[in-house]
N, C-alpha and C. Protein backbone atom coordinates (compact mmCIF):
# COMPACT_ATOMS: atom_id res chain seq x y z
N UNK A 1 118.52 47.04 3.18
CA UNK A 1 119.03 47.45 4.46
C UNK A 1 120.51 47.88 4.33
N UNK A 2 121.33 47.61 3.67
CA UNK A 2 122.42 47.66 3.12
C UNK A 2 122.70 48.96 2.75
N UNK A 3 121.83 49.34 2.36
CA UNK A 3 121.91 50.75 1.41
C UNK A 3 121.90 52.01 2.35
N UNK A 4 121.33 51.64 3.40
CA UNK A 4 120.79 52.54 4.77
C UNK A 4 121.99 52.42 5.33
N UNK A 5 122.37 51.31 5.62
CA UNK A 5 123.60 51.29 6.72
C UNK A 5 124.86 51.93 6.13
N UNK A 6 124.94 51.76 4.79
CA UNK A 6 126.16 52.41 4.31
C UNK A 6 125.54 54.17 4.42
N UNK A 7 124.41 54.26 3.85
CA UNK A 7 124.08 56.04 3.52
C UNK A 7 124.66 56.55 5.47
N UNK A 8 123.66 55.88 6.62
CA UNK A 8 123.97 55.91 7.44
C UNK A 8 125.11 56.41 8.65
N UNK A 9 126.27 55.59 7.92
CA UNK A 9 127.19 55.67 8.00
C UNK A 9 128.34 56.54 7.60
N UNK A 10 127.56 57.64 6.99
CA UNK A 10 128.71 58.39 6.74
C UNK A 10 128.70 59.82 7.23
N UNK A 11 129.96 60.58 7.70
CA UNK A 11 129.82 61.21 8.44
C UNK A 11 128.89 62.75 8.51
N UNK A 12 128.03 62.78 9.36
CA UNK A 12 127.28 63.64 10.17
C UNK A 12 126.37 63.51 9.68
N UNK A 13 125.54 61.98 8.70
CA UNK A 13 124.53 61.45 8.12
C UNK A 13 123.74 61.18 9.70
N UNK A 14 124.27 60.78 10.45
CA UNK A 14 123.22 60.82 11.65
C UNK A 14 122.89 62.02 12.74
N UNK A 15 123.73 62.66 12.87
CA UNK A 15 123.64 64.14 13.36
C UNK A 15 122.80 65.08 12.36
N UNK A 16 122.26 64.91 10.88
CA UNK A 16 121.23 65.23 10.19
C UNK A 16 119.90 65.03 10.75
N UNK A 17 119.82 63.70 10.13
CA UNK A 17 118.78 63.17 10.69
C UNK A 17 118.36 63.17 12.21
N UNK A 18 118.75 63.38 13.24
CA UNK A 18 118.86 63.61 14.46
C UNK A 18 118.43 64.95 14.29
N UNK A 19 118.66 66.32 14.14
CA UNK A 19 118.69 67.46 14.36
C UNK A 19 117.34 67.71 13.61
N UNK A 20 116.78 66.65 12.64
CA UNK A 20 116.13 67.04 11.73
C UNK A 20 114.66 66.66 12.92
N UNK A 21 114.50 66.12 13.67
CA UNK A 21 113.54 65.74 14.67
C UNK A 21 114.00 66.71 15.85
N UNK A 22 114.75 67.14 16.39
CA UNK A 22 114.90 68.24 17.34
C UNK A 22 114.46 69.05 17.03
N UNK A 23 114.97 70.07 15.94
CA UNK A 23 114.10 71.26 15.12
C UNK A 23 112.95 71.28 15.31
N UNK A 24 112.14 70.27 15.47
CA UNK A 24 110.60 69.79 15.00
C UNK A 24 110.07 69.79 16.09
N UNK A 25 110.58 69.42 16.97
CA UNK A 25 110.15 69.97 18.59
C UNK A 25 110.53 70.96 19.40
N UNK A 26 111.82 71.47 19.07
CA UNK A 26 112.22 72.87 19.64
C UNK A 26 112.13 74.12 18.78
N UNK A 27 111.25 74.25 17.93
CA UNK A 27 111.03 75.25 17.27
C UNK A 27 109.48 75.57 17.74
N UNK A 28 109.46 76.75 18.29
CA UNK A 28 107.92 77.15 18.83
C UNK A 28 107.36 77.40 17.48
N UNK A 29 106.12 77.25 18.29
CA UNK A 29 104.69 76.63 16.86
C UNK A 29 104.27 77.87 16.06
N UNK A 30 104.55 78.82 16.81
CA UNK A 30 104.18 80.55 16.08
C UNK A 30 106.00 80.69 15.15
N UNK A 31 106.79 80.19 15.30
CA UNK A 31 107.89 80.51 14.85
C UNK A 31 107.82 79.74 13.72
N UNK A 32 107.44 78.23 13.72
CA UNK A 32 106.96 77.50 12.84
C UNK A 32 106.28 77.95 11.90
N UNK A 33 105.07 78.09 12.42
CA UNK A 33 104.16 78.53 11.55
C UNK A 33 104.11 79.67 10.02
N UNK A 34 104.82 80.67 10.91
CA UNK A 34 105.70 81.89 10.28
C UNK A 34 106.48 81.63 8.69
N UNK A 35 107.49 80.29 9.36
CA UNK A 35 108.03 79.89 8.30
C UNK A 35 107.02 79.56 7.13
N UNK A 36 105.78 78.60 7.16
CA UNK A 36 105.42 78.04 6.03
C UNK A 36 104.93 78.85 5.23
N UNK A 37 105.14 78.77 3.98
CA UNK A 37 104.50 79.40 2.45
C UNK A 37 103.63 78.73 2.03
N UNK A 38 102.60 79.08 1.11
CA UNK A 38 101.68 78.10 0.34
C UNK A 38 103.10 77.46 -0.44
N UNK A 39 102.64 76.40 -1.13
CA UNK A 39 103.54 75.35 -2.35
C UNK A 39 102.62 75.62 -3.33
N UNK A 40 102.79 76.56 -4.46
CA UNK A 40 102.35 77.21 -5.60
C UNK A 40 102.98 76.32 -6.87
N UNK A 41 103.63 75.29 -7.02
CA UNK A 41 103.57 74.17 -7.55
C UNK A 41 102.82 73.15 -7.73
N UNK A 42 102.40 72.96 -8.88
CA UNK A 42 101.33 71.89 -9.27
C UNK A 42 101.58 70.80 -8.15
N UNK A 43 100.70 70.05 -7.41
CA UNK A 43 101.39 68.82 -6.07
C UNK A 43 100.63 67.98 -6.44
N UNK A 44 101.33 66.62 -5.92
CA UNK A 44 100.85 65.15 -6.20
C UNK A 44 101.07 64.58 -4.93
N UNK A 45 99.94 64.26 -4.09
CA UNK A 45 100.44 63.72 -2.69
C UNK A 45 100.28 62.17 -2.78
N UNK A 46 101.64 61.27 -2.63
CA UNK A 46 101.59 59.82 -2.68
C UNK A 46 101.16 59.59 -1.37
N UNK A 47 100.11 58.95 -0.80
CA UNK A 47 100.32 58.43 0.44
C UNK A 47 99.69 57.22 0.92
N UNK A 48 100.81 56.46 1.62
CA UNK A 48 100.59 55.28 2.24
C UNK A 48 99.42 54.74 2.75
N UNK A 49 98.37 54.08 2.85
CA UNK A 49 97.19 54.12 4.44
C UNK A 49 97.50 53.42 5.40
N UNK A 50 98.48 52.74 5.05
CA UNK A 50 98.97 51.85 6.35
C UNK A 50 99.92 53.12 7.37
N UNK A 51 100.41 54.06 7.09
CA UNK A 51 101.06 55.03 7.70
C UNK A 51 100.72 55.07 8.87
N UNK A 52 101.61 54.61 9.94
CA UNK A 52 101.50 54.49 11.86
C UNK A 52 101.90 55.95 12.30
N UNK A 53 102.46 56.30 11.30
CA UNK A 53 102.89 57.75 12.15
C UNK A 53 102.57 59.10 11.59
N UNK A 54 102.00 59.20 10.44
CA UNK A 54 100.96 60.24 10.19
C UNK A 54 99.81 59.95 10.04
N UNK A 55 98.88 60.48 10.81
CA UNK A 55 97.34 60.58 10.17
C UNK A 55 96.83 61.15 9.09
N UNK A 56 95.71 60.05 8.71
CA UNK A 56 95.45 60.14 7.01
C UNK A 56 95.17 61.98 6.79
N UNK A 57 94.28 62.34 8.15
CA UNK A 57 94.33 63.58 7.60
C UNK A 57 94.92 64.38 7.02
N UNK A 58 96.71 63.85 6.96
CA UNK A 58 97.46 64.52 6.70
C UNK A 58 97.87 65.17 4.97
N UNK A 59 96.99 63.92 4.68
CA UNK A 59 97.14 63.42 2.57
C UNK A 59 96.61 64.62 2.48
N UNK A 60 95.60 65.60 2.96
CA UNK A 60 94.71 66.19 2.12
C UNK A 60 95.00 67.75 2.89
N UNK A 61 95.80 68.14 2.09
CA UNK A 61 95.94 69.61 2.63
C UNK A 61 95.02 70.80 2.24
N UNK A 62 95.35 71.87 3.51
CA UNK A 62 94.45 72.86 2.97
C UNK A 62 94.43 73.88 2.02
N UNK A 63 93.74 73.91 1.31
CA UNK A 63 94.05 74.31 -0.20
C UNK A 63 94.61 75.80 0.03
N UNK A 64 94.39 76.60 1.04
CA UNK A 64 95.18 77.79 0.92
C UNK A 64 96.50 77.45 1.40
N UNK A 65 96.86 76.27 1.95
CA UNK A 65 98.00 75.69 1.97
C UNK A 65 99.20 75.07 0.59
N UNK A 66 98.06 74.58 -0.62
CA UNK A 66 98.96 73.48 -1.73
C UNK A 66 97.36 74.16 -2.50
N UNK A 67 97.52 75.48 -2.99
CA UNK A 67 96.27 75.79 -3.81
C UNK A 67 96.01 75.15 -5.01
N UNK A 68 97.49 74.47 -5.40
CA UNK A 68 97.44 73.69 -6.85
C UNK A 68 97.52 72.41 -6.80
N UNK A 69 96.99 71.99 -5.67
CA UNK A 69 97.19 70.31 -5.62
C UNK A 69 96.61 69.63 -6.57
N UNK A 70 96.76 69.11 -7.25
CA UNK A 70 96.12 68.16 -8.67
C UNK A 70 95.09 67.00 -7.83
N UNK A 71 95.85 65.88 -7.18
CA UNK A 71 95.21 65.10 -6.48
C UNK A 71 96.08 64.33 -5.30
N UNK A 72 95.36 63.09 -4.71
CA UNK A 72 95.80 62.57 -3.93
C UNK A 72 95.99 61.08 -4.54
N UNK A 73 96.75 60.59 -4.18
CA UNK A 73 96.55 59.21 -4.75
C UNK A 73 97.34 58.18 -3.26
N UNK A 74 95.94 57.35 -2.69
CA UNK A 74 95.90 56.60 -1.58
C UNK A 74 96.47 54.94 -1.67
N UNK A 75 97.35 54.85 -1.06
CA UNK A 75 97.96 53.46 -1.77
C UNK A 75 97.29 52.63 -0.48
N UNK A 76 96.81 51.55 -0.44
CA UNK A 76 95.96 51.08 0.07
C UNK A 76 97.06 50.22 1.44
N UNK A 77 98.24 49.54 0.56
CA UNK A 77 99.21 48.53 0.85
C UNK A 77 100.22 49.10 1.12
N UNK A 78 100.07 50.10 1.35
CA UNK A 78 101.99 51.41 1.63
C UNK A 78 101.44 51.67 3.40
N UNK A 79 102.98 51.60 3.72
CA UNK A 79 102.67 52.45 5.07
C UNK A 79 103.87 54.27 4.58
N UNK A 80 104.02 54.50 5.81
CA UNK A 80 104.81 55.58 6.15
C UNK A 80 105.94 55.69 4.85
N UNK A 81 106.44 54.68 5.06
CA UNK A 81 107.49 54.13 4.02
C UNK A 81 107.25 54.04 2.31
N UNK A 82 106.36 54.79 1.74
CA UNK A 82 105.47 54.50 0.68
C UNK A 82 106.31 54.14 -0.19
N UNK A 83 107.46 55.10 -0.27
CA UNK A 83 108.35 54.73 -1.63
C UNK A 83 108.82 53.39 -1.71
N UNK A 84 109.10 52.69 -0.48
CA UNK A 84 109.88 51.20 -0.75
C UNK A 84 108.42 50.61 -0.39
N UNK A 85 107.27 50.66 -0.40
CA UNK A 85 106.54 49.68 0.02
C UNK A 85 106.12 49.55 -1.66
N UNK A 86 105.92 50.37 -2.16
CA UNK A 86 104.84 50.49 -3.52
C UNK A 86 105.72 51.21 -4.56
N UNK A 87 107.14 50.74 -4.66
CA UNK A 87 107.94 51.69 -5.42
C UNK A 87 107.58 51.58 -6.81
N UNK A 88 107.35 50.52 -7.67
CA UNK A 88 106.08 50.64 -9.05
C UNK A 88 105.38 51.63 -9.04
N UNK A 89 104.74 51.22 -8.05
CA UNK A 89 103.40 52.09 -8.00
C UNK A 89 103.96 54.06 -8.46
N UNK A 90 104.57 54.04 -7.08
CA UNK A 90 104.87 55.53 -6.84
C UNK A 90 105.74 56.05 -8.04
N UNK A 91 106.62 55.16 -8.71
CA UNK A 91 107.52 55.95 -10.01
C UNK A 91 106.16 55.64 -11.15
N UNK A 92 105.36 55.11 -11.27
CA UNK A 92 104.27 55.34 -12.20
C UNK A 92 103.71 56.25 -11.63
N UNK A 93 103.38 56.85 -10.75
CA UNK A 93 102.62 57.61 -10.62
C UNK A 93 103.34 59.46 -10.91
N UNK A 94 104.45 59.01 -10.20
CA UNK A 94 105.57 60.36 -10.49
C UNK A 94 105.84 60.88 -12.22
N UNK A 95 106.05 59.43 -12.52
CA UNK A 95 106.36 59.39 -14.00
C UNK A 95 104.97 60.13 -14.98
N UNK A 96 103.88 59.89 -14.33
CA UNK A 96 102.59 60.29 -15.35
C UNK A 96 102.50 61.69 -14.67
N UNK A 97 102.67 61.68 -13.65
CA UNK A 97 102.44 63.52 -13.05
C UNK A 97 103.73 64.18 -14.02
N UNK A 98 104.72 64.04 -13.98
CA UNK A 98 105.98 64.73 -14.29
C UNK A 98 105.69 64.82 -15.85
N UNK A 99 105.45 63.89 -16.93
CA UNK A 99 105.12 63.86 -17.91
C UNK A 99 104.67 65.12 -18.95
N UNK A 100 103.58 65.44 -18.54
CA UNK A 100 103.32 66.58 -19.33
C UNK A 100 104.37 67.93 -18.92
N UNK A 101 105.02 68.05 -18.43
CA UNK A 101 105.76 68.82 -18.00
C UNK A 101 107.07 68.99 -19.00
N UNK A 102 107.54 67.55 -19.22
CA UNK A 102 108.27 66.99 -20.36
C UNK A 102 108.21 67.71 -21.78
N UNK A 103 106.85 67.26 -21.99
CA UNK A 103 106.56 68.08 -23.23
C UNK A 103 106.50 68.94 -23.84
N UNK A 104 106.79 69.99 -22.91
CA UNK A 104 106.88 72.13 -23.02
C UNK A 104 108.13 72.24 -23.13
């Protein structure tokens, strides 16, 4: 908690984060939409199932959306928060995706 309150705390760290949820509702949905590109990068989606504020549907995108998605990997015991709930977990999992990448 410590770590938050200091990141938090510094200036226009909350006017970010703030603006970053306005955008998200005052940006019309055709203007939105417009913006997104496929992600033509190999993808690894970590996700929580305890997650209260996205639905699971969300793990599994549409492939003309993330055409190179490798996989999903469902953490049973993560919510929303995946990285601090299952942070083992998720740097093993980053670490073995990123890996062969290493090697070229």
């Amino acid at each position: 908690m410590d770590r938050y309150i200091e990141a938090w705390s510094q200036p226009g760290a909350a006017s970010g984060m703030i603006n970053y949820y306005r955008s998200s509702v005052r940006t019309p949905a055709k203007k939105a939409e417009a913006a997104i590109h496929p992600i033509k990068a190999p993808t690894l989606v970590i996700w929580g199932q305890g997650d209260a504020y996205l639905g699971q549907e969300l793990a599994e995108p549409e492939h003309d959306d993330v055409p190179n998605l490798e996989r999903v990997e469902r953490l049973p015991d993560a919510s929303h928060w995946v990285h601090h709930d299952a942070a083992d977990r998720v740097n093993q999992l980053l670490t073995g995706f990123f890996a062969p990448a290493q090697s070229r």
